[in-house]
C-alpha atoms as a PDB file:
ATOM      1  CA  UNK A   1       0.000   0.000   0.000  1.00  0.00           C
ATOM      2  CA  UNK A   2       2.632   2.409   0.678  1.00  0.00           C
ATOM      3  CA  UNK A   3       4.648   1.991  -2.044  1.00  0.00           C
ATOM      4  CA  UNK A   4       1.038   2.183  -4.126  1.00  0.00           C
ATOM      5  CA  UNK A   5       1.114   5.693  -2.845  1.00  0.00           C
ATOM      6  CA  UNK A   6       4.510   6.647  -3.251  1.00  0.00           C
ATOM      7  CA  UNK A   7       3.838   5.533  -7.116  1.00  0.00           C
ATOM      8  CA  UNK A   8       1.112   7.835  -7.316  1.00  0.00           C
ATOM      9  CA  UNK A   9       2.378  10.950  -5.867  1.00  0.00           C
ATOM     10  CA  UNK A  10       5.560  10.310  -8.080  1.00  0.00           C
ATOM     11  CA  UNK A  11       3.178  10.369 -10.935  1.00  0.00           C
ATOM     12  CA  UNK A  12       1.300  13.498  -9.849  1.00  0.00           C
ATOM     13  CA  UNK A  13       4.449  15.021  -9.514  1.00  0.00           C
ATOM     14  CA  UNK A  14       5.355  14.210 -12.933  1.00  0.00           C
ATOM     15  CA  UNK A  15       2.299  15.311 -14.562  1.00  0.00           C
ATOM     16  CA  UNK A  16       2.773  18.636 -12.769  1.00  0.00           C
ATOM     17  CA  UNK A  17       5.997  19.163 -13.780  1.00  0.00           C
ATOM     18  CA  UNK A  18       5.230  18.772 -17.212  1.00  0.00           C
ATOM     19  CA  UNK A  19       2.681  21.561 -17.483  1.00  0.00           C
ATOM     20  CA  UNK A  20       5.554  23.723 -16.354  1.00  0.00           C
ATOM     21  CA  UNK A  21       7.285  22.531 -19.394  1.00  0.00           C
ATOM     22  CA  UNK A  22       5.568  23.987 -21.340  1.00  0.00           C
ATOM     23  CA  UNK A  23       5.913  27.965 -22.020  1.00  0.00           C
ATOM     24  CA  UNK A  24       6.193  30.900 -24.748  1.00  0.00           C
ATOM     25  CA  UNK A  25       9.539  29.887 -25.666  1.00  0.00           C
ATOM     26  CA  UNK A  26       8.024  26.428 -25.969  1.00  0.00           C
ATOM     27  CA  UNK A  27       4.583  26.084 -26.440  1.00  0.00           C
ATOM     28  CA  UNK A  28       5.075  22.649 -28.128  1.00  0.00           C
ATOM     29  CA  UNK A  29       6.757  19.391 -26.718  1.00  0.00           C
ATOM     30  CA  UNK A  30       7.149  15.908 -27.886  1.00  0.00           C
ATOM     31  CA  UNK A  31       7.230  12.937 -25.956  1.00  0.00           C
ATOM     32  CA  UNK A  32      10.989  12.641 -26.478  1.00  0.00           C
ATOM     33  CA  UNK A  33      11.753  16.273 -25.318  1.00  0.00           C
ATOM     34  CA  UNK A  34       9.111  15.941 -22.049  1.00  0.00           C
ATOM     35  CA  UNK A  35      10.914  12.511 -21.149  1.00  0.00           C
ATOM     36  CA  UNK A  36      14.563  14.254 -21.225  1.00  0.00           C
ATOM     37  CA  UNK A  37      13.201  17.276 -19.580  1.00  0.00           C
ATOM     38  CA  UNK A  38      11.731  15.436 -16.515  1.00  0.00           C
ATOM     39  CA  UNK A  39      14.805  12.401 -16.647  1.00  0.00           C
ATOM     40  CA  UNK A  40      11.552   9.854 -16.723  1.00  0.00           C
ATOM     41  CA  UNK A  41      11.420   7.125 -19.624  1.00  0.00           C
ATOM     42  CA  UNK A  42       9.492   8.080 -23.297  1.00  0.00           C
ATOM     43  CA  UNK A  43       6.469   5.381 -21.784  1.00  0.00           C
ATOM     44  CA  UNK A  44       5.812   7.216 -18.640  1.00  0.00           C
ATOM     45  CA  UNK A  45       6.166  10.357 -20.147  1.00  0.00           C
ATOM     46  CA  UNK A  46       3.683   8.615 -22.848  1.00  0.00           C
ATOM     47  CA  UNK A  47       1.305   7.506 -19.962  1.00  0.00           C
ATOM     48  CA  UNK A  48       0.956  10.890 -18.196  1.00  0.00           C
ATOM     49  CA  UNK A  49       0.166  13.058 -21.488  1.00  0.00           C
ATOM     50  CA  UNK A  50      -2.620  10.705 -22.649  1.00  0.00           C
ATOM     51  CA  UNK A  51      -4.139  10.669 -18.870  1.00  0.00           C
ATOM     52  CA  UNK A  52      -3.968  14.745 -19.157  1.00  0.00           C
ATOM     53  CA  UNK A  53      -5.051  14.814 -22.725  1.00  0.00           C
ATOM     54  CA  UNK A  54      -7.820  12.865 -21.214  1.00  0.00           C
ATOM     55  CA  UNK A  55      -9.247  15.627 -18.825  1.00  0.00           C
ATOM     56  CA  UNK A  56      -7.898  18.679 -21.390  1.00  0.00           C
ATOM     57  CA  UNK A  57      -4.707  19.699 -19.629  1.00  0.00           C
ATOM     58  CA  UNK A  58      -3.081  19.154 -23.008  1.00  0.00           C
ATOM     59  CA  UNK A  59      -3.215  18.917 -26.512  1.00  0.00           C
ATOM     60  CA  UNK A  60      -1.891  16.638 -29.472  1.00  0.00           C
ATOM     61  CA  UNK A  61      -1.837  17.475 -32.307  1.00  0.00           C
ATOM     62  CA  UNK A  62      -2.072  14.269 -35.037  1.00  0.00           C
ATOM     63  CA  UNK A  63      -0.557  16.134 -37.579  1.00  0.00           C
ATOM     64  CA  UNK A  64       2.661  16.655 -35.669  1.00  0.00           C
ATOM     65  CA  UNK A  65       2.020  14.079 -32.403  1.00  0.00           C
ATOM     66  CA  UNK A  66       3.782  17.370 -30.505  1.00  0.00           C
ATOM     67  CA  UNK A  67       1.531  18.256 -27.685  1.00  0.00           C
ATOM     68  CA  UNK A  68       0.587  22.075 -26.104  1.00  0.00           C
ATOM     69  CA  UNK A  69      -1.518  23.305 -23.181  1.00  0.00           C
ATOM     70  CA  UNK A  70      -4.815  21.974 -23.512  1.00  0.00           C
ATOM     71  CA  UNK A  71      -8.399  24.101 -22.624  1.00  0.00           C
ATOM     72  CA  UNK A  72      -8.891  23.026 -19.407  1.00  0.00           C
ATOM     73  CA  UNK A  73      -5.618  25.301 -17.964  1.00  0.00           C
ATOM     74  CA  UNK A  74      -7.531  28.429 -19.486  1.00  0.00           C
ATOM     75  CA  UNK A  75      -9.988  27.644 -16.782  1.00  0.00           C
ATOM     76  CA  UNK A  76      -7.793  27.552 -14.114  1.00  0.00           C
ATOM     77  CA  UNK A  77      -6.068  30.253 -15.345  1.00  0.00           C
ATOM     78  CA  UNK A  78      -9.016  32.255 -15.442  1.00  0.00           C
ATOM     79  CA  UNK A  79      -9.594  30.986 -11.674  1.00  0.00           C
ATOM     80  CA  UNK A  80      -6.343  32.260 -10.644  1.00  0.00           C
ATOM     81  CA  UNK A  81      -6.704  35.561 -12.546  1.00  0.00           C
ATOM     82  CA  UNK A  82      -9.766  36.476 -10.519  1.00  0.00           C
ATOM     83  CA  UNK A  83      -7.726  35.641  -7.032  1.00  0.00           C
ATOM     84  CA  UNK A  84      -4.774  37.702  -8.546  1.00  0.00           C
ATOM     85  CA  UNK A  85      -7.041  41.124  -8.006  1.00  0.00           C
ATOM     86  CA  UNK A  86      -4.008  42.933  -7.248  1.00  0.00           C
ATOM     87  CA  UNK A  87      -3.071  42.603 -10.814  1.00  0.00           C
ATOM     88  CA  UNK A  88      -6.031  44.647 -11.890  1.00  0.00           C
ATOM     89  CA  UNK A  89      -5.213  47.124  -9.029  1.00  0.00           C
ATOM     90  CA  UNK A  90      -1.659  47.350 -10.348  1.00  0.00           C
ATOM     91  CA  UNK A  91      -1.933  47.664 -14.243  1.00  0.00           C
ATOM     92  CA  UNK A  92      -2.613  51.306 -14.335  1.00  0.00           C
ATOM     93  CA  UNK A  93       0.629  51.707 -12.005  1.00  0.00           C
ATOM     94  CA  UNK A  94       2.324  49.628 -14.734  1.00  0.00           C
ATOM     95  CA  UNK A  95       1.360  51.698 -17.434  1.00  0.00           C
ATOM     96  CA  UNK A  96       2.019  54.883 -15.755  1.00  0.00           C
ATOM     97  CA  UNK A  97       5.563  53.766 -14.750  1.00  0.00           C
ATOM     98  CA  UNK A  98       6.251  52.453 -18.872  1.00  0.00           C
ATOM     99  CA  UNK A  99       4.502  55.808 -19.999  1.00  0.00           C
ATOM    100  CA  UNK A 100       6.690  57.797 -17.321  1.00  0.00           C
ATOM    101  CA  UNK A 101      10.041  55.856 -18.100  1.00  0.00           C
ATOM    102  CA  UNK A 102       9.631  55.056 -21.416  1.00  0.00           C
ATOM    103  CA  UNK A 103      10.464  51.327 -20.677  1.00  0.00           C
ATOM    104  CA  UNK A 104       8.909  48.060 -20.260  1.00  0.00           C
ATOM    105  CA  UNK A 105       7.503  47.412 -16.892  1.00  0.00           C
ATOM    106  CA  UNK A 106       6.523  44.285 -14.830  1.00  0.00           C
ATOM    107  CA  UNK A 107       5.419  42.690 -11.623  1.00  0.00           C
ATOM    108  CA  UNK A 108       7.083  39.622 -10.769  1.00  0.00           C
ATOM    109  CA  UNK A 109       6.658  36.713  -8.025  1.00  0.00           C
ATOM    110  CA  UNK A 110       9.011  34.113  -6.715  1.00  0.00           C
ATOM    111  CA  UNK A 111       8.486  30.768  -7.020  1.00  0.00           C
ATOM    112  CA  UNK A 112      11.416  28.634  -6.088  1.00  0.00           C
ATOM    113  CA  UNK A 113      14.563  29.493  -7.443  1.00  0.00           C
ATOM    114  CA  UNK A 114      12.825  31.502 -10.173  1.00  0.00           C
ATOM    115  CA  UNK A 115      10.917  34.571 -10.890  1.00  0.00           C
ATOM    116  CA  UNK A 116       7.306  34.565 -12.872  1.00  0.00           C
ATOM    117  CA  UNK A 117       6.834  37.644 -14.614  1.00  0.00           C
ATOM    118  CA  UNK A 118       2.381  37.884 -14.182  1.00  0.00           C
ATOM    119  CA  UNK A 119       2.332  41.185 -15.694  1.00  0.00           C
ATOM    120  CA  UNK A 120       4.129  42.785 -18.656  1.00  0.00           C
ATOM    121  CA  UNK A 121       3.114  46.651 -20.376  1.00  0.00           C
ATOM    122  CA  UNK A 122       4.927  46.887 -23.266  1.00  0.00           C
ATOM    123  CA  UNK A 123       7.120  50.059 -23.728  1.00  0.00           C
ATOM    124  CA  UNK A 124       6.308  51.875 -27.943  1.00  0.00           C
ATOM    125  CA  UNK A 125       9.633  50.803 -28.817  1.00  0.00           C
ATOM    126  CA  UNK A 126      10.491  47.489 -26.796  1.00  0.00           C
ATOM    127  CA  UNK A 127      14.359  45.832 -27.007  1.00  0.00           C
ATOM    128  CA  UNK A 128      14.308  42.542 -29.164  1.00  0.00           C
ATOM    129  CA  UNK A 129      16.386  41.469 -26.882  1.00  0.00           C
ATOM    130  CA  UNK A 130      14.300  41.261 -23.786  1.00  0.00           C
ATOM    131  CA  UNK A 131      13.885  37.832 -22.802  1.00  0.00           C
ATOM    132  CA  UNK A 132      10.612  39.608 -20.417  1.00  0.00           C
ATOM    133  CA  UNK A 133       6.925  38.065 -21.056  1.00  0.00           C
ATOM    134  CA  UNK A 134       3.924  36.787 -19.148  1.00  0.00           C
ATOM    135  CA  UNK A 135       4.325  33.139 -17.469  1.00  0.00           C
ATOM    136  CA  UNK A 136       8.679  33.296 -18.365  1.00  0.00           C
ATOM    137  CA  UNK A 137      10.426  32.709 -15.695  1.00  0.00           C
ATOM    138  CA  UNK A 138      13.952  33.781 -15.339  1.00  0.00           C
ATOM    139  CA  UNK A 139      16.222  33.276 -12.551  1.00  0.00           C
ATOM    140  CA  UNK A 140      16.324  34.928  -9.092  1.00  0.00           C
ATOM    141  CA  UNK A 141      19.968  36.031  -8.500  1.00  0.00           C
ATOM    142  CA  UNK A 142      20.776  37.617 -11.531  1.00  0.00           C
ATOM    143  CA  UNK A 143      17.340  39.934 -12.674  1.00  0.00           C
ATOM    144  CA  UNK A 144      16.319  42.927 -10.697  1.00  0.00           C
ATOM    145  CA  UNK A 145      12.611  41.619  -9.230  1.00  0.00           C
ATOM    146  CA  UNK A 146      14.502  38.384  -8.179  1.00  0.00           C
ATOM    147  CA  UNK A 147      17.312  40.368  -5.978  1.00  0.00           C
ATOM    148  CA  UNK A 148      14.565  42.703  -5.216  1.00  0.00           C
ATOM    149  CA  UNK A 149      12.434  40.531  -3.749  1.00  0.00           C
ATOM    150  CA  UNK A 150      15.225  38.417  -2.199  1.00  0.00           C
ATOM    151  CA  UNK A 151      16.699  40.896  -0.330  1.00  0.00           C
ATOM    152  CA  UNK A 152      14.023  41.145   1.615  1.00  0.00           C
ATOM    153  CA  UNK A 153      13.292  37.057   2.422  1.00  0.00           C
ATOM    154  CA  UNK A 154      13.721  35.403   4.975  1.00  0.00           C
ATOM    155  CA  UNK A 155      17.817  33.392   5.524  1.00  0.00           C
ATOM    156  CA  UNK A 156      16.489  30.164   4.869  1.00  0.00           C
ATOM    157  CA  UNK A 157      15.203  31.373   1.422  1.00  0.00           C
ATOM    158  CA  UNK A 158      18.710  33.064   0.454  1.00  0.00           C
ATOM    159  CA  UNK A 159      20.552  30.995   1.868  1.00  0.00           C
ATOM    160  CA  UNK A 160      18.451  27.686  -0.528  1.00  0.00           C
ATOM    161  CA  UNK A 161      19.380  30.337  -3.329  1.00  0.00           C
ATOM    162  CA  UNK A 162      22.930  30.882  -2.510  1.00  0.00           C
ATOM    163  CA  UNK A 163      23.171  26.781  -2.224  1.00  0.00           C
ATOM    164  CA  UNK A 164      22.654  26.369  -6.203  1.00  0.00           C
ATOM    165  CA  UNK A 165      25.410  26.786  -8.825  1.00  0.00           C
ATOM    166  CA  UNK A 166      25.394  30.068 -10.285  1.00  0.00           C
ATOM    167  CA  UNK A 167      25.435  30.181 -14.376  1.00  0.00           C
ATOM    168  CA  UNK A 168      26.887  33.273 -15.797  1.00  0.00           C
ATOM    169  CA  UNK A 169      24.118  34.536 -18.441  1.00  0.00           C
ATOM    170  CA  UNK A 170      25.667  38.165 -18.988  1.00  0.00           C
ATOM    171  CA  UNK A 171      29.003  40.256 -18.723  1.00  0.00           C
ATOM    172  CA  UNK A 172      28.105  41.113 -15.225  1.00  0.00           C
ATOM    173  CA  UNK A 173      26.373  38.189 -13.386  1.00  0.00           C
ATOM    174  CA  UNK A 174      27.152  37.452 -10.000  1.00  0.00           C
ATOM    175  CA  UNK A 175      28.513  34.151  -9.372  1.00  0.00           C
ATOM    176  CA  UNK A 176      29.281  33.681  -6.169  1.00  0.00           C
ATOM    177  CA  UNK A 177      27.213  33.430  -2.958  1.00  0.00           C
ATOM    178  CA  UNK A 178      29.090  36.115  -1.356  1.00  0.00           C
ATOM    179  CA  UNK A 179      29.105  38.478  -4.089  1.00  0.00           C
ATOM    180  CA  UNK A 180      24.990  38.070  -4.183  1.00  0.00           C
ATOM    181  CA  UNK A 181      24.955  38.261   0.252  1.00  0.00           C
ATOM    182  CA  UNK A 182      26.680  41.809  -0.385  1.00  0.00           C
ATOM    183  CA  UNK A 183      24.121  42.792  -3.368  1.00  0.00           C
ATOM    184  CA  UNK A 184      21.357  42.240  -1.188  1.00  0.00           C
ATOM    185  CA  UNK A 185      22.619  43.954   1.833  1.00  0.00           C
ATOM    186  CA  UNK A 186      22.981  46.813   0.165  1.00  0.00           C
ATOM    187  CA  UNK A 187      19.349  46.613  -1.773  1.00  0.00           C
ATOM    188  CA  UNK A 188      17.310  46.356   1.499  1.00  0.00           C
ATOM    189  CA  UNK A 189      19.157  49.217   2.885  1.00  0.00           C
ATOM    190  CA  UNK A 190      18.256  50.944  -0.462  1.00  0.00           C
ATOM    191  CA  UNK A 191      15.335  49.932  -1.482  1.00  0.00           C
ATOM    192  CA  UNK A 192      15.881  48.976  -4.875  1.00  0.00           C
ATOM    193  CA  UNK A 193      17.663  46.878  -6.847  1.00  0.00           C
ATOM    194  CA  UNK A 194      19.601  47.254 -10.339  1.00  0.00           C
ATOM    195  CA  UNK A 195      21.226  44.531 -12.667  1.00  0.00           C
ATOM    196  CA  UNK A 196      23.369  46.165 -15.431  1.00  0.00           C
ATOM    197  CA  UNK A 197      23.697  43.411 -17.680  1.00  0.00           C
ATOM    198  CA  UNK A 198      23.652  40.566 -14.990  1.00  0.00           C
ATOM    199  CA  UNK A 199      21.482  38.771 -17.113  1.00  0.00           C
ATOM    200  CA  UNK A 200      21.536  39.449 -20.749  1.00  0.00           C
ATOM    201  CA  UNK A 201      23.975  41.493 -22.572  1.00  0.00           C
ATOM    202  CA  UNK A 202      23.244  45.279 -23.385  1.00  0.00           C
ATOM    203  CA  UNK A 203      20.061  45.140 -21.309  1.00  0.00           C
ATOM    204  CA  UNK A 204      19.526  46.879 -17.479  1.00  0.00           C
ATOM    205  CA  UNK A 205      16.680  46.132 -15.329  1.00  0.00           C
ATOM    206  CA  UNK A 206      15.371  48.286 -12.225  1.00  0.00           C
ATOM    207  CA  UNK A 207      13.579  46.571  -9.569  1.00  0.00           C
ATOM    208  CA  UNK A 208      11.329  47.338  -6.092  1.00  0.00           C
ATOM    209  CA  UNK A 209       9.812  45.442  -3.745  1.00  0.00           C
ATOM    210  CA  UNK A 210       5.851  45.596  -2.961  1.00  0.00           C
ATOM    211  CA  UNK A 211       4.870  44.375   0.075  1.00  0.00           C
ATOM    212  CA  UNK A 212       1.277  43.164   1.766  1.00  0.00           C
ATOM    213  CA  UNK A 213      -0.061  44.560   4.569  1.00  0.00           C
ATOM    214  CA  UNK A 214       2.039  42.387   6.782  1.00  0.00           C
ATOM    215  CA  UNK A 215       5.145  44.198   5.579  1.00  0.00           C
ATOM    216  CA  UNK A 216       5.944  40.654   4.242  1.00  0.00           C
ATOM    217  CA  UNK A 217       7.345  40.720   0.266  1.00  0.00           C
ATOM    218  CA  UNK A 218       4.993  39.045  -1.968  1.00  0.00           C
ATOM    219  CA  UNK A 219       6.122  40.238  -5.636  1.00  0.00           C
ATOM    220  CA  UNK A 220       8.685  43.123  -7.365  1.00  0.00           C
ATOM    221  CA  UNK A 221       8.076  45.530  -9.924  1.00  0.00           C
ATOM    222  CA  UNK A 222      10.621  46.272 -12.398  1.00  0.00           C
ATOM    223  CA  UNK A 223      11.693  48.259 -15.733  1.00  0.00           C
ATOM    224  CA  UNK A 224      13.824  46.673 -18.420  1.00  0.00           C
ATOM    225  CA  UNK A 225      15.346  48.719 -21.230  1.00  0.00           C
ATOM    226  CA  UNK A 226      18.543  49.338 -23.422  1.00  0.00           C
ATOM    227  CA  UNK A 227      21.644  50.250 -21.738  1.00  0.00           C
ATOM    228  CA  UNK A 228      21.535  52.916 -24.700  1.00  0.00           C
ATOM    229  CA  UNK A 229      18.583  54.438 -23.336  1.00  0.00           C
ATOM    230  CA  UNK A 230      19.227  53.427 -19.307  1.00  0.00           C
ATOM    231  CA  UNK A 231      22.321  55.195 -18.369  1.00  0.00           C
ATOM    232  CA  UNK A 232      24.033  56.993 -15.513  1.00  0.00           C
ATOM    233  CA  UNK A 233      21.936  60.421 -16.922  1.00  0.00           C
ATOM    234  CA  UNK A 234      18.754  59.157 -16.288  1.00  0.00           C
ATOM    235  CA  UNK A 235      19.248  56.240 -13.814  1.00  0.00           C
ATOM    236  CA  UNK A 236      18.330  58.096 -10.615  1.00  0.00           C
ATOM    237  CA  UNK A 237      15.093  59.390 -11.579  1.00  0.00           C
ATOM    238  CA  UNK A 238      14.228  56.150 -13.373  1.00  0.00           C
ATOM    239  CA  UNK A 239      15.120  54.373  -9.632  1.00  0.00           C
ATOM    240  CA  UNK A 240      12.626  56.963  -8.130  1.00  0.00           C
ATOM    241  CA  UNK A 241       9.614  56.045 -10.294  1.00  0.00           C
ATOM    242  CA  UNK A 242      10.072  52.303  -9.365  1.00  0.00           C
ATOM    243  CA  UNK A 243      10.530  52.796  -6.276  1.00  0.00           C
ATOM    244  CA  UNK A 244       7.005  54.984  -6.054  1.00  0.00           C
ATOM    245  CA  UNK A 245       5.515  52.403  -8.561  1.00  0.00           C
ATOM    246  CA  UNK A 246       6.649  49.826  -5.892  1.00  0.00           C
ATOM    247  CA  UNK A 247       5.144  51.189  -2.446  1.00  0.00           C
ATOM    248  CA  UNK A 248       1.751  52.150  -4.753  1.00  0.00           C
ATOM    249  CA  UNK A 249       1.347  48.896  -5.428  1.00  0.00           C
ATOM    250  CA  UNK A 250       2.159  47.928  -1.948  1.00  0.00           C
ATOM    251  CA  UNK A 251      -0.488  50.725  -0.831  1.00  0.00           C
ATOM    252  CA  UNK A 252      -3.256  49.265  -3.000  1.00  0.00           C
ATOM    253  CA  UNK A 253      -2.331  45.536  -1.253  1.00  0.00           C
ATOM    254  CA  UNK A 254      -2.987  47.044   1.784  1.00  0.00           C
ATOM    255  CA  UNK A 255      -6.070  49.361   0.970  1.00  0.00           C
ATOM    256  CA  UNK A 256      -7.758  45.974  -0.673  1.00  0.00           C
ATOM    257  CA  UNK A 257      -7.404  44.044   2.594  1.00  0.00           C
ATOM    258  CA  UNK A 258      -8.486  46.412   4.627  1.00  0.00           C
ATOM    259  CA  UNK A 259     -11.759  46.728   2.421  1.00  0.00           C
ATOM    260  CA  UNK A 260     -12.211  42.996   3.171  1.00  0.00           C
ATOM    261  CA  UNK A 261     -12.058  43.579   6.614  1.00  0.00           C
ATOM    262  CA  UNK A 262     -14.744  45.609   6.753  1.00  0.00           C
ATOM    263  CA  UNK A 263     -16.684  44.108   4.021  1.00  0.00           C
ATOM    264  CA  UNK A 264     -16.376  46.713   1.608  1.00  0.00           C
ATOM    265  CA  UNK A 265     -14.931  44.640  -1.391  1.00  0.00           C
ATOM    266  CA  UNK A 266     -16.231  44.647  -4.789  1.00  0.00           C
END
């Protein structure tokens, strides 16, 4: 029996894992690519698609027998959109901080050792470059709303960060745990956090924290741009907007819960 359970968790764990496979960059998979992904053999990777075919979690296509997101995670998605309020709340911040900087602008979360970027306003004349969009996730130690929200975790969660191999992505990323301890020292005393070209080449991100009404972070807004356009010129009055866009979003956390306090939530 309890090895009957340990099977079954394994395979819930598997089929959960490869949803996450599946993203902007790669909206397709094949059976072969989902088996190497998750280190599990072609069958069981076989087994688990057809079961979440079954219930619409994913797609195949016969044409191609390369499988996508099926219709059934637009209904979650939609589920978790309506929980996500604050996102509502926090667009017209977003598109007040890309109108004000001239950049593109985004609220992340951490999840693990990654960031998910929820929201994205495009900027008129966006950077090719920018590996930013909705549902990517990047990592945490090298982008602005990953040290930005770091700084301010707790140890155990830096210190589970610090404890993975660092990959250099850009000129400037920080690979060592020390390096990133003295980063993020300085950000929480600052309040802000910058990456110039700590995670792709040419491109310099500005990130805040927001906070709920437990002064606890929950997410980071940020601006990504050109280090053509981003320079030391402009930089401190670009930091200032985030940093405002930041503790408004933090603000309308904290005026929504109080609402629901008192019953006063639409």
């Amino acid at each position: 029996m309890a090895s009957q359970n340990k099977k079954r968790i394994s395979s819930v764990e598997n089929a959960l894992k490869i949803l996450k496979s599946f993203s902007m960059d790669e909206p397709e998979l094949g059976v072969s690519e989902i088996a190497e992904k998750l280190n599990i053999g072609k069958s069981t990777a076989h087994r688990l698609l057809t079961s979440l075919a079954s219930e619409g979690f994913v797609y195949k296509d016969i044409n191609t027998n390369h499988y996508s997101l099926g219709a059934s995670i637009l209904t979650l998605t939609s589920i978790v959109s309506s929980q996500l309020k604050i996102l509502n709340e926090a667009t017209p911040v977003l598109n007040v901080l890309t109108e004000e900087t001239g950049e593109n602008s985004h609220i992340s979360i951490l999840e693990g050792t990654e960031i998910i970027y929820l929201q994205k306003i495009e900027c008129t004349y966006p950077s090719k470059k920018e590996y930013t969009h909705i549902g990517r996730r990047n990592p945490v130690y090298c982008t602005s709303p990953g040290q930005a929200i770091l700084a301010f975790e707790d140890e155990e969660v830096i210190e589970k960060i610090c404890s993975q191999p660092f990959k250099k992505y850009g000129p400037n990323t920080i690979t060592s745990p020390e390096q990133l301890k003295e980063k993020l020292l300085k950000i929480k005393k600052e309040g802000y956090a910058v990456c110039n070209q700590e995670f792709q080449k040419g491109i310099i991100g500005i990130g805040a924290p927001i906070f709920n009404e437990h002064n606890k972070v929950v997410a980071a807004v940020n601006i990504t741009g050109s280090t053509k356009r981003i320079n030391s010129i402009n930089i401190k009055q670009l930091i200032k907007k985030v940093v405002n866009a930041g503790e408004r979003i933090s603000e309308l956390i904290k005026q929504r819960k109080t609402k629901q306090l008192f019953g006063n939530d639409d």
